[in-house]
PDB file of N, CA and C in Angstrom:
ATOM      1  N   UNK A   1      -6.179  19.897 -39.583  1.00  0.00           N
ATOM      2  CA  UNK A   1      -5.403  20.947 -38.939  1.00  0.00           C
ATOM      3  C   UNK A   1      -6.206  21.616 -37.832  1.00  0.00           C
ATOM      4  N   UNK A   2      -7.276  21.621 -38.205  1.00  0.00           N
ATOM      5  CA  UNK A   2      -8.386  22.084 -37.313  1.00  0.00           C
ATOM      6  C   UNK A   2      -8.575  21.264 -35.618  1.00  0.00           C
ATOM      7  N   UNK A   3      -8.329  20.420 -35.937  1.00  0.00           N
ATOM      8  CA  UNK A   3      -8.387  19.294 -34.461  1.00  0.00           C
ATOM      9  C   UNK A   3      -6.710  19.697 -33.711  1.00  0.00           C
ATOM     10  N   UNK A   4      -5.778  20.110 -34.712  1.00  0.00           N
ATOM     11  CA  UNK A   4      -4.054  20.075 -34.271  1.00  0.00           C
ATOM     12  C   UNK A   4      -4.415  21.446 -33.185  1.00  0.00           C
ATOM     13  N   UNK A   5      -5.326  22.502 -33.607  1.00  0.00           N
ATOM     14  CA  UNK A   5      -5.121  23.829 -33.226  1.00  0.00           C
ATOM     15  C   UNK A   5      -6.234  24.044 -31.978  1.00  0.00           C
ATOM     16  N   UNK A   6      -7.087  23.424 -31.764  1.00  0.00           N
ATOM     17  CA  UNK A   6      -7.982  22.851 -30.804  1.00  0.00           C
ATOM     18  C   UNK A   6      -7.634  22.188 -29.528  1.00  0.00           C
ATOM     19  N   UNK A   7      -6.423  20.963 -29.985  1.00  0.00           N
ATOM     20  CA  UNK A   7      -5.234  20.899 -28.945  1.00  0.00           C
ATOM     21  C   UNK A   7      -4.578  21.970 -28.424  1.00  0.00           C
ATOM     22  N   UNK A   8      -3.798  22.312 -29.109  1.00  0.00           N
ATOM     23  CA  UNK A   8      -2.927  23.349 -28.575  1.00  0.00           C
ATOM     24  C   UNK A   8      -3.645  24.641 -27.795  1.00  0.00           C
ATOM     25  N   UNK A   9      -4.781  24.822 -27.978  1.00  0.00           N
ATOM     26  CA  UNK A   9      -5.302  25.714 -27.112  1.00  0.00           C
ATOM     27  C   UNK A   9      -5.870  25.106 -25.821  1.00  0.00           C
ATOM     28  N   UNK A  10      -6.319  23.601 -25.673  1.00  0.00           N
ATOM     29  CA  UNK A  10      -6.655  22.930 -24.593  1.00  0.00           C
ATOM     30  C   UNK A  10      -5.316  22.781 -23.830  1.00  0.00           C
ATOM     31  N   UNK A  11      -4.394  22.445 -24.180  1.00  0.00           N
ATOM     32  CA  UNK A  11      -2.959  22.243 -23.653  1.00  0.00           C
ATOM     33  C   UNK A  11      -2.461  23.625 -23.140  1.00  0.00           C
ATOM     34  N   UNK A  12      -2.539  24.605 -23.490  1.00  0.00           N
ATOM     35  CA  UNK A  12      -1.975  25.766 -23.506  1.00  0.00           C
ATOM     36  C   UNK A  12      -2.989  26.271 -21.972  1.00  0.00           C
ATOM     37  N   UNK A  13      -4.525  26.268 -22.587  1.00  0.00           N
ATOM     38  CA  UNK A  13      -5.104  26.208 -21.335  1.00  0.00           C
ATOM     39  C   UNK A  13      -4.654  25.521 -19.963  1.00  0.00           C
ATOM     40  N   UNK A  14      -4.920  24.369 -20.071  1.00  0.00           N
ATOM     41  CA  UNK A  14      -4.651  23.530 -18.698  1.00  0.00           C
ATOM     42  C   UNK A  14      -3.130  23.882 -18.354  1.00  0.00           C
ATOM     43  N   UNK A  15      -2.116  24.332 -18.759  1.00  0.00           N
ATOM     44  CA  UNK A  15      -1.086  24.189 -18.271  1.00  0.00           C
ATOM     45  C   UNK A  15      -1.271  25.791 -17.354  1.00  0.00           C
ATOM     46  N   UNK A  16      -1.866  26.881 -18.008  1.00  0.00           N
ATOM     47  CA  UNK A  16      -2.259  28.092 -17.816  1.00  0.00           C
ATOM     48  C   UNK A  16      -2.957  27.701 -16.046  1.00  0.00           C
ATOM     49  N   UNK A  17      -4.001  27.000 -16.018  1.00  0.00           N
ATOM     50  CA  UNK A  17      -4.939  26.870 -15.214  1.00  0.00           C
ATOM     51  C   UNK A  17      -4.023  25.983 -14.067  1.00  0.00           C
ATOM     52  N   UNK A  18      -2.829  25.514 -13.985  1.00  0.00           N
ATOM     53  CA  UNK A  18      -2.325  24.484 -13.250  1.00  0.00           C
ATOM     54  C   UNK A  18      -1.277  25.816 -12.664  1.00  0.00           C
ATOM     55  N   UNK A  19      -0.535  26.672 -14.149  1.00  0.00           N
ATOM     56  CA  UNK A  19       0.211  27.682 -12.847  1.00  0.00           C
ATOM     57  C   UNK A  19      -0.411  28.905 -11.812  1.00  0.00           C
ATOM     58  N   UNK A  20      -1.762  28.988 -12.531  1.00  0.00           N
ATOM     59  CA  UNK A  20      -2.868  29.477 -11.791  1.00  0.00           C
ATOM     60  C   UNK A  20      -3.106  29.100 -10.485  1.00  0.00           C
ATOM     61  N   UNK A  21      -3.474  27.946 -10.069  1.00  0.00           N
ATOM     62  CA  UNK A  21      -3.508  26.804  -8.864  1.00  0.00           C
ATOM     63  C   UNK A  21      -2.210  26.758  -8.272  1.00  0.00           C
ATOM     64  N   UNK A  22      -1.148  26.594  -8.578  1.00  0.00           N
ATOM     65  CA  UNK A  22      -0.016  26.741  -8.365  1.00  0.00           C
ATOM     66  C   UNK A  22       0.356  28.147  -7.332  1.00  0.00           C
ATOM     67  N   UNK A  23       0.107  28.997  -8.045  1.00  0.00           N
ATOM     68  CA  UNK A  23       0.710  30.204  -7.747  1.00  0.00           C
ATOM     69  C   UNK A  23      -0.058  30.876  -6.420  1.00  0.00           C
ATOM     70  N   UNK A  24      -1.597  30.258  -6.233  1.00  0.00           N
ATOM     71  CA  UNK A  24      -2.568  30.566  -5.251  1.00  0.00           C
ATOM     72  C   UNK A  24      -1.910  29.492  -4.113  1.00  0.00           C
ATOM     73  N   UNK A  25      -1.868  28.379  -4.162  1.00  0.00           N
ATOM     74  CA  UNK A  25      -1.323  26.962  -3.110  1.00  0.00           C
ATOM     75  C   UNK A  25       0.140  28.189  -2.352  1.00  0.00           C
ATOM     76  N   UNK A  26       1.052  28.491  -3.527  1.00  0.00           N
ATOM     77  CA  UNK A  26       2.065  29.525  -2.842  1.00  0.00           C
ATOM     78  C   UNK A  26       1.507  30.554  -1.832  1.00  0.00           C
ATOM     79  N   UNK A  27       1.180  31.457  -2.951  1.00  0.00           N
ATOM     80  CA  UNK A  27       0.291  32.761  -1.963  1.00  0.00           C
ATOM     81  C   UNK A  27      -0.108  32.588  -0.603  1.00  0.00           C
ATOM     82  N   UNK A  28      -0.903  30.955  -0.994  1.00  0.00           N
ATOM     83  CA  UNK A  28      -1.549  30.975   1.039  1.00  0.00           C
ATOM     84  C   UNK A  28      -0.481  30.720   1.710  1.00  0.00           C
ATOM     85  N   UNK A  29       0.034  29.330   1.237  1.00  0.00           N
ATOM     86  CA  UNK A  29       1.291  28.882   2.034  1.00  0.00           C
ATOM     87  C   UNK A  29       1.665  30.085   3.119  1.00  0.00           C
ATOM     88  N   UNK A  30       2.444  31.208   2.024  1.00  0.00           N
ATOM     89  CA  UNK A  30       3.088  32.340   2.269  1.00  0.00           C
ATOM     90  C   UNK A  30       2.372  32.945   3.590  1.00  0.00           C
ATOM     91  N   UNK A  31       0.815  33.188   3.374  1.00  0.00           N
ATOM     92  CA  UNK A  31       0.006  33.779   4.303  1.00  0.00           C
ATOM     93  C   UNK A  31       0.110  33.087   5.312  1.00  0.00           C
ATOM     94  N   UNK A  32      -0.180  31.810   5.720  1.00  0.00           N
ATOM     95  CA  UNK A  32      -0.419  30.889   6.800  1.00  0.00           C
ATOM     96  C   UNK A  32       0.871  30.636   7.468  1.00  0.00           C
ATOM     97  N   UNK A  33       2.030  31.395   6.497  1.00  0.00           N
ATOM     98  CA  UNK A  33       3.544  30.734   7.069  1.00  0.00           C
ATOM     99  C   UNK A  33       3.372  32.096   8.387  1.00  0.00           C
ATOM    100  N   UNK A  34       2.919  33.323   7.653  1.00  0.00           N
ATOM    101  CA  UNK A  34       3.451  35.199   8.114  1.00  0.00           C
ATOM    102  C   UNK A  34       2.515  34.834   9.104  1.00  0.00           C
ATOM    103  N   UNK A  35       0.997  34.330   9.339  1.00  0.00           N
ATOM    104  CA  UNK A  35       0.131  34.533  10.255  1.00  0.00           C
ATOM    105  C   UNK A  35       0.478  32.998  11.883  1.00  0.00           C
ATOM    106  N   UNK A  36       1.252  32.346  11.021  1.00  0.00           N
ATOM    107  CA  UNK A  36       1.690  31.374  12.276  1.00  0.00           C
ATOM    108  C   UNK A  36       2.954  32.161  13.269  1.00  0.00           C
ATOM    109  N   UNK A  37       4.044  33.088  12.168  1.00  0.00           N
ATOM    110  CA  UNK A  37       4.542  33.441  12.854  1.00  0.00           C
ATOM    111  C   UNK A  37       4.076  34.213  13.980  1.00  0.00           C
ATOM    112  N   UNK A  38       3.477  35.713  13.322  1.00  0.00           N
ATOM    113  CA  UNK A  38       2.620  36.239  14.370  1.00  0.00           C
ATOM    114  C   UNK A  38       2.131  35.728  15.687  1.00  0.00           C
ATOM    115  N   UNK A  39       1.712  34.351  15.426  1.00  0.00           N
ATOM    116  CA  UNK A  39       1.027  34.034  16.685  1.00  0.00           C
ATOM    117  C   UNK A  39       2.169  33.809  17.655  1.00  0.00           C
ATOM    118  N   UNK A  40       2.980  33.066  17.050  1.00  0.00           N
ATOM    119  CA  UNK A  40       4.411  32.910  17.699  1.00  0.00           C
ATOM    120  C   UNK A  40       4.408  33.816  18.619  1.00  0.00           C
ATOM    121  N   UNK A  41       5.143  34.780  17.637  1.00  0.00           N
ATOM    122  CA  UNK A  41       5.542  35.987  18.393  1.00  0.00           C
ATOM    123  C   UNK A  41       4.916  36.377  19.452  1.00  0.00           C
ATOM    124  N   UNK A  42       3.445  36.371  19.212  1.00  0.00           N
ATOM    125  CA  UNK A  42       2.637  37.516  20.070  1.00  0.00           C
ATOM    126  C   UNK A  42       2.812  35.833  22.036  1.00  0.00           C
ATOM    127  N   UNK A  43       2.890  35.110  21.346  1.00  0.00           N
ATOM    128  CA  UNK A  43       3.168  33.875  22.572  1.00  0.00           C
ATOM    129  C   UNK A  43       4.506  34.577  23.215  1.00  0.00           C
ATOM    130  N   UNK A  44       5.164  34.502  22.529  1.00  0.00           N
ATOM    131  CA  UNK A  44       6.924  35.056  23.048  1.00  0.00           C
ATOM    132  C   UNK A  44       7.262  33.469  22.771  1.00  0.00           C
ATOM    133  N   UNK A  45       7.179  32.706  21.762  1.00  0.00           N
ATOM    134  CA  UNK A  45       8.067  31.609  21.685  1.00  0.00           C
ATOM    135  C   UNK A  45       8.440  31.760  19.998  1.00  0.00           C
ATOM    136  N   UNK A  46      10.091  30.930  19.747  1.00  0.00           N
ATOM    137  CA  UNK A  46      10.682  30.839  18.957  1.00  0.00           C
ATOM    138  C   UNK A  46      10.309  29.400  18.098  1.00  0.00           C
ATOM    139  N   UNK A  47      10.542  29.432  16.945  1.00  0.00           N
ATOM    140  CA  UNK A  47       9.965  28.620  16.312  1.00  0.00           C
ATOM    141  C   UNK A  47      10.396  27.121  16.272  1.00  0.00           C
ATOM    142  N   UNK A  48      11.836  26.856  17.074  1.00  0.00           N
ATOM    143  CA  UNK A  48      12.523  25.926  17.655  1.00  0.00           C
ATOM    144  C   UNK A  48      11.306  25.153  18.657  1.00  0.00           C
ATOM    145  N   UNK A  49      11.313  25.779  19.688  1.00  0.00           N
ATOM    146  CA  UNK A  49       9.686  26.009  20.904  1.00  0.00           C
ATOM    147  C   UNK A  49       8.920  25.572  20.182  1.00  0.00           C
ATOM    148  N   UNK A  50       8.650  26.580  19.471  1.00  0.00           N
ATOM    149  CA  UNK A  50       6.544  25.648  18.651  1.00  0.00           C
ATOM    150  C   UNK A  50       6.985  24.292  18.414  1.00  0.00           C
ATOM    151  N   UNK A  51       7.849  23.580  17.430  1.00  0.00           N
ATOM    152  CA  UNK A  51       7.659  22.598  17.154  1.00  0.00           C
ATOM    153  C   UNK A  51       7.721  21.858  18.477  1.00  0.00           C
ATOM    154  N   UNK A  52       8.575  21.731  19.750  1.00  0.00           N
ATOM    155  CA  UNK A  52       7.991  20.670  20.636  1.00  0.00           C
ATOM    156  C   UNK A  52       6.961  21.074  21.353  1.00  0.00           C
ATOM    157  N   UNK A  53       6.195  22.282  21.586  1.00  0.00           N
ATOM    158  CA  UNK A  53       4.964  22.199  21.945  1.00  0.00           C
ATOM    159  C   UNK A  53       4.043  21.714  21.206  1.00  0.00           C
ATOM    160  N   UNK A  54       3.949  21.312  20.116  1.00  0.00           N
ATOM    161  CA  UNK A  54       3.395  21.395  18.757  1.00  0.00           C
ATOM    162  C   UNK A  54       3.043  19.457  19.429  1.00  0.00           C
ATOM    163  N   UNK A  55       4.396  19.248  19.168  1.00  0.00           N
ATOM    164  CA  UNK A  55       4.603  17.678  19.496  1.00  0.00           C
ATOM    165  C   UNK A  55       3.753  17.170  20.658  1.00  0.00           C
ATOM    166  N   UNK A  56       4.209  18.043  21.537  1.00  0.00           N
ATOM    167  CA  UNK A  56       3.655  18.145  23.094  1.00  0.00           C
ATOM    168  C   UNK A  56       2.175  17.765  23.192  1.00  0.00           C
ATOM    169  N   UNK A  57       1.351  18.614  22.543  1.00  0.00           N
ATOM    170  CA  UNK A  57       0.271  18.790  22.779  1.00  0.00           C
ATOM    171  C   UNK A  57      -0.594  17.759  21.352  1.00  0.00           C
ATOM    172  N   UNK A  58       0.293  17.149  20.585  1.00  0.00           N
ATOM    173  CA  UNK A  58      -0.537  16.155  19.981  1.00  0.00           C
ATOM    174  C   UNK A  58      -0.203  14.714  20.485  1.00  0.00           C
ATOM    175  N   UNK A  59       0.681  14.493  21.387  1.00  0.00           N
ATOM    176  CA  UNK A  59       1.151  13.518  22.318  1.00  0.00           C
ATOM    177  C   UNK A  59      -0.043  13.475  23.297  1.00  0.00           C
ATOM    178  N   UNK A  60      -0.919  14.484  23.762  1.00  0.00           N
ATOM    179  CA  UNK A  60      -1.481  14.983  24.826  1.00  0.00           C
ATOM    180  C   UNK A  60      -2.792  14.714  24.224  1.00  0.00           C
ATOM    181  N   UNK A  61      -3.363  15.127  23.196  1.00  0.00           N
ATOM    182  CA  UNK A  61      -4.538  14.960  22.482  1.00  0.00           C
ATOM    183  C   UNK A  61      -4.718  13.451  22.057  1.00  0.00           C
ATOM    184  N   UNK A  62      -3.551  12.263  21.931  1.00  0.00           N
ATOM    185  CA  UNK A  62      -3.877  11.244  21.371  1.00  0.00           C
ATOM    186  C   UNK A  62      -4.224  10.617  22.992  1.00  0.00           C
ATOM    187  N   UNK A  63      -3.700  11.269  24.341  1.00  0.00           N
ATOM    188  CA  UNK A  63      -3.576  10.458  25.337  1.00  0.00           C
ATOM    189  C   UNK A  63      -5.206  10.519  25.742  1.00  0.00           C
ATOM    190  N   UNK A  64      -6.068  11.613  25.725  1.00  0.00           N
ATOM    191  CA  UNK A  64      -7.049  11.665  25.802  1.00  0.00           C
ATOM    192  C   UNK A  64      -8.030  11.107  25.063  1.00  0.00           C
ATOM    193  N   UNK A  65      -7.717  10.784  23.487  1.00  0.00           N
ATOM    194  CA  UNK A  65      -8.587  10.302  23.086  1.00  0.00           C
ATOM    195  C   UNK A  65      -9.028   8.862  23.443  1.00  0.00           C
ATOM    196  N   UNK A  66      -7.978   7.924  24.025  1.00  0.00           N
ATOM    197  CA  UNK A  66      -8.171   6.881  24.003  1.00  0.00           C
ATOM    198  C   UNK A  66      -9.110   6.740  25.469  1.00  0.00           C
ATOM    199  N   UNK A  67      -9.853   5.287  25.737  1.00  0.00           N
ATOM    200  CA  UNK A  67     -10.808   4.901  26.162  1.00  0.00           C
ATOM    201  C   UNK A  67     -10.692   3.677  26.684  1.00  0.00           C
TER     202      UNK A  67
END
């Protein structure tokens, strides 16, 4: 019984420690979503805009890299 109750606290743990990780991966998300907008904004472009500048300028970065 001793090994049954040893489980259940390893299980109980890791699932603990996964919504832990979980809930931080959110949190930033959240942060990095509020601090991209900002930048947006402070540009004066809409978030329609970023994505083809976005495009734009990694179209632009692959043209340079090459040799």
């Amino acid at each position: 019984m001793e090994g049954i109750n040893y489980l259940t606290v390893a299980y109980l743990g890791m699932i603990t420690a996964l919504a832990i990780w979980t809930w931080t991966v959110v949190v930033r998300s959240r942060s990095i979503e509020a601090r991209l907008e900002a930048v947006e904004s402070s540009i004066g472009i809409d978030s329609s805009q970023a994505d083809g500048i976005a495009s734009q300028s990694t179209n632009d970065s692959q043209d340079d890299a090459t040799v």
